[in-house]
Protein backbone atom coordinates (compact mmCIF):
# COMPACT_ATOMS: atom_id res chain seq x y z
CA UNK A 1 -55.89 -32.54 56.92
CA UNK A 2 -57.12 -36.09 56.69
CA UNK A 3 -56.65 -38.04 53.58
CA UNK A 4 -60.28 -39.04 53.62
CA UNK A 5 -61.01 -35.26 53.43
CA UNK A 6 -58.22 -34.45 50.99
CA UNK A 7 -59.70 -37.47 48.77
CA UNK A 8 -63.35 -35.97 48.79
CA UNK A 9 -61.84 -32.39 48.43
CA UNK A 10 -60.67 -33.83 45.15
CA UNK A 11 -63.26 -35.91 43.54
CA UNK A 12 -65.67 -32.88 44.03
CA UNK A 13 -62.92 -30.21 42.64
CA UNK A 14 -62.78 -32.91 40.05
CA UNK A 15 -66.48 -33.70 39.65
CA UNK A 16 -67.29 -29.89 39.49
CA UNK A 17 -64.54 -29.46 36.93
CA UNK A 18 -65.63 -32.12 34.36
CA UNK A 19 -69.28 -31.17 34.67
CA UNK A 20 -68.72 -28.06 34.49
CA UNK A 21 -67.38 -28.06 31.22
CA UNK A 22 -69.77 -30.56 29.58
CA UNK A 23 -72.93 -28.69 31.20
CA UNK A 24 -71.63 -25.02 29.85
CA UNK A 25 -71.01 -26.64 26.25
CA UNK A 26 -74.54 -28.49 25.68
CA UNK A 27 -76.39 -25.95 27.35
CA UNK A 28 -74.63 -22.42 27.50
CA UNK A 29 -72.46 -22.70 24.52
CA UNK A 30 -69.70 -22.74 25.94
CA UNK A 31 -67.79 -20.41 28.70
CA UNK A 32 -65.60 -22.59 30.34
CA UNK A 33 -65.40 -24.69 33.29
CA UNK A 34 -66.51 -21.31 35.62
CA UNK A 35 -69.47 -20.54 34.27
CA UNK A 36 -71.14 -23.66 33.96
CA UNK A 37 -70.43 -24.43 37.61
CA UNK A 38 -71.91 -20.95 38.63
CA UNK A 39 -75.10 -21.34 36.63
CA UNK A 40 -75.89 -24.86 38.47
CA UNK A 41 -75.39 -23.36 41.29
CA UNK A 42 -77.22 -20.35 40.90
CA UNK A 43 -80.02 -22.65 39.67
CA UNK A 44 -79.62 -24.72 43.05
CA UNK A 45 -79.75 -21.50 44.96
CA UNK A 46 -83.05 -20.16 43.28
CA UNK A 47 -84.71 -23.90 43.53
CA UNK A 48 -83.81 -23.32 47.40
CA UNK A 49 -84.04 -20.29 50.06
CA UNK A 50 -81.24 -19.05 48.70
CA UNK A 51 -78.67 -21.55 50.40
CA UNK A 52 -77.80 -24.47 49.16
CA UNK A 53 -76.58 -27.60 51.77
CA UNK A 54 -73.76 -30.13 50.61
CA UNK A 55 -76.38 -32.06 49.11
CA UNK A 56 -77.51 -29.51 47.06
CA UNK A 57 -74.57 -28.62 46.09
CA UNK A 58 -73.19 -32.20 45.35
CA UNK A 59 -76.55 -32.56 43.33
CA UNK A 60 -75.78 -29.50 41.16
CA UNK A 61 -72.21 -31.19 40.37
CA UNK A 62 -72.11 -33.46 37.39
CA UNK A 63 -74.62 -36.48 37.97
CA UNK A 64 -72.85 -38.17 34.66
CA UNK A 65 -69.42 -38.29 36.38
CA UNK A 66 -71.22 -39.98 39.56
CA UNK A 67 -72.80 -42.34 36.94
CA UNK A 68 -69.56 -43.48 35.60
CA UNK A 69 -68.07 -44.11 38.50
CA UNK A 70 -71.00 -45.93 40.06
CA UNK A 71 -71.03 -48.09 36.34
CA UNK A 72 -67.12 -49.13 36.72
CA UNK A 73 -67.53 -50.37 40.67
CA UNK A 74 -67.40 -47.22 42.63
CA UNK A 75 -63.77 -46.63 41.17
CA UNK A 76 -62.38 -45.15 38.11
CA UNK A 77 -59.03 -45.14 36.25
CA UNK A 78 -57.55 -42.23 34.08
CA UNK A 79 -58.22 -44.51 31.15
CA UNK A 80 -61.98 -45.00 32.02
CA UNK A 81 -62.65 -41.15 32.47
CA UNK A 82 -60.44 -40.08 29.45
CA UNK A 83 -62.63 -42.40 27.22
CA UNK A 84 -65.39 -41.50 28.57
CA UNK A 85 -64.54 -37.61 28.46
CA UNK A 86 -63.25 -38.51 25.15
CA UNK A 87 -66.39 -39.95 24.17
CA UNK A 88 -68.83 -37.05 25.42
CA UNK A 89 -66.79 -34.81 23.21
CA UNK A 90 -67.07 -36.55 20.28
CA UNK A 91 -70.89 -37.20 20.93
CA UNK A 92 -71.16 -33.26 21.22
CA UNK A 93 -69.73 -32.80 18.11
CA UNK A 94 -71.62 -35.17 16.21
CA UNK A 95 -74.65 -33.49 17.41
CA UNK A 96 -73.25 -30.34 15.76
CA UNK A 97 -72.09 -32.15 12.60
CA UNK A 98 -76.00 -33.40 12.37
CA UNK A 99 -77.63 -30.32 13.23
CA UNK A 100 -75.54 -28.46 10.26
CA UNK A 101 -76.14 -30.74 7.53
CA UNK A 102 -79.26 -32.01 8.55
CA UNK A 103 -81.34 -30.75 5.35
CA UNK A 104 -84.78 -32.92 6.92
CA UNK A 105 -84.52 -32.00 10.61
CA UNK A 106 -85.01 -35.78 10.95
CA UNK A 107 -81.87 -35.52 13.03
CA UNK A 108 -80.12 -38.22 10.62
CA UNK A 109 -77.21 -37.58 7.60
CA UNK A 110 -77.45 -38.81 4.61
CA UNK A 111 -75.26 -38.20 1.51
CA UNK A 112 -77.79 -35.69 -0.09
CA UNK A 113 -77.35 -33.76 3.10
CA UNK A 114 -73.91 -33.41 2.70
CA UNK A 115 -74.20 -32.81 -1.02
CA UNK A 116 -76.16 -30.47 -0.32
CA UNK A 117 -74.24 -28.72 2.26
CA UNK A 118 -71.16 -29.11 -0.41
CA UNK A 119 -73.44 -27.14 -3.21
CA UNK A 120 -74.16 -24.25 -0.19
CA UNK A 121 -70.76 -23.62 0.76
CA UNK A 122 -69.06 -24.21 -3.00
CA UNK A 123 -71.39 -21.25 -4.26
CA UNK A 124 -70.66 -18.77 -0.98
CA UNK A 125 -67.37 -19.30 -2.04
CA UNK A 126 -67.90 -18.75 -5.91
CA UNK A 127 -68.37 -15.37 -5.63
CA UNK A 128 -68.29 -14.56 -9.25
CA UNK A 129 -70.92 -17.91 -10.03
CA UNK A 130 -68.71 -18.93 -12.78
CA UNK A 131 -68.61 -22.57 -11.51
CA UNK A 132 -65.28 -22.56 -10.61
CA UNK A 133 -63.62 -20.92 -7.05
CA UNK A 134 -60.27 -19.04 -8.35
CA UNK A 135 -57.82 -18.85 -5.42
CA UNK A 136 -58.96 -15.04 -5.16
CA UNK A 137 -61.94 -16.05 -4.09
CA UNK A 138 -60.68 -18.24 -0.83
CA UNK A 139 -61.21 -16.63 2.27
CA UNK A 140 -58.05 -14.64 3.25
CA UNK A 141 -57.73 -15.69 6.79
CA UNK A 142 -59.19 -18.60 8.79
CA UNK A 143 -60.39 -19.10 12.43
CA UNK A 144 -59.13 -17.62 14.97
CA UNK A 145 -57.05 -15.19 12.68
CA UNK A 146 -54.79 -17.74 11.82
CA UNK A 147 -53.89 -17.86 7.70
CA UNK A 148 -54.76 -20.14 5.89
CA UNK A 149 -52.07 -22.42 3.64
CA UNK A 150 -53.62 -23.17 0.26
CA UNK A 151 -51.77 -24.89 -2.08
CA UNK A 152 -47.97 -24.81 -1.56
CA UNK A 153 -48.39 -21.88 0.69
CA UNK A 154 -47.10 -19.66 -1.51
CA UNK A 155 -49.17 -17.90 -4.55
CA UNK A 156 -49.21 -21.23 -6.61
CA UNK A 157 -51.93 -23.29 -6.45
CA UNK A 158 -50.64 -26.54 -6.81
């Protein structure tokens, strides 16, 4: 196989992989790498006759991995697409972050929204509404199943 076609091979195994996870988490929520890729394409194949050419297909890929390459002259470094995958992520969750506390829907934060978003959680987790949260009252497990560590991670608190 040629290099040429081993290099394209690459960039669109590459391309496909990188969009594919930043399409499925803005607009499926997630679902990895596979399923992102499948819904562009499935979208390509209903915008179509039901094929889709290399165009097409290179057109359903990321457009925002083209972009970057295109804005650092046609050629880009590890560095260049780790900050810029770095940044996308933390964009995404910022978006998250604001759409959470985000009391006004003005898609801003300010310190009342956060306040605020302190007083909703503090009295979930007051379950008595005494005004104070007694360690019986922490959740018993985190994410994922995982335990959480309060205090020394023993039954002390402190």
């Amino acid at each position: 196989m040629r290099t040429t076609t081993r290099l394209a091979i690459a960039f669109v195994a590459l391309a496909g992989a990188a969009g594919s996870v930043a399409y499925a988490d803005e607009h499926y929520g997630g679902g990895g790498p596979r399923h992102g890729m499948m819904m562009r394409l499935d979208k390509a194949m209903k915008d179509s006759n039901g094929t889709i050419t290399f165009d097409q297909f290179s057109d359903a890929m990321n457009d925002r991995l083209k972009k970057i390459v295109a804005d650092n002259g046609g050629k880009l470094t590890v560095a260049q697409l780790a900050d810029a995958l770095e940044k996308a992520r933390f964009e995404q969750m910022a978006r998250r972050i604001i759409a959470r506390y985000d009391s006004k829907g003005d898609g801003t934060l300010t310190a009342d929204d956060i306040t605020s978003r302190e007083k909703k959680v503090f009295a979930m987790l007051d379950k008595n509404n005494d005004g104070k949260i007694e360690k019986s009252e922490l959740p018993k497990g985190g994410r994922m199943g995982h335990r959480r560590q309060w205090g020394g991670g023993d039954d002390s608190m402190e």
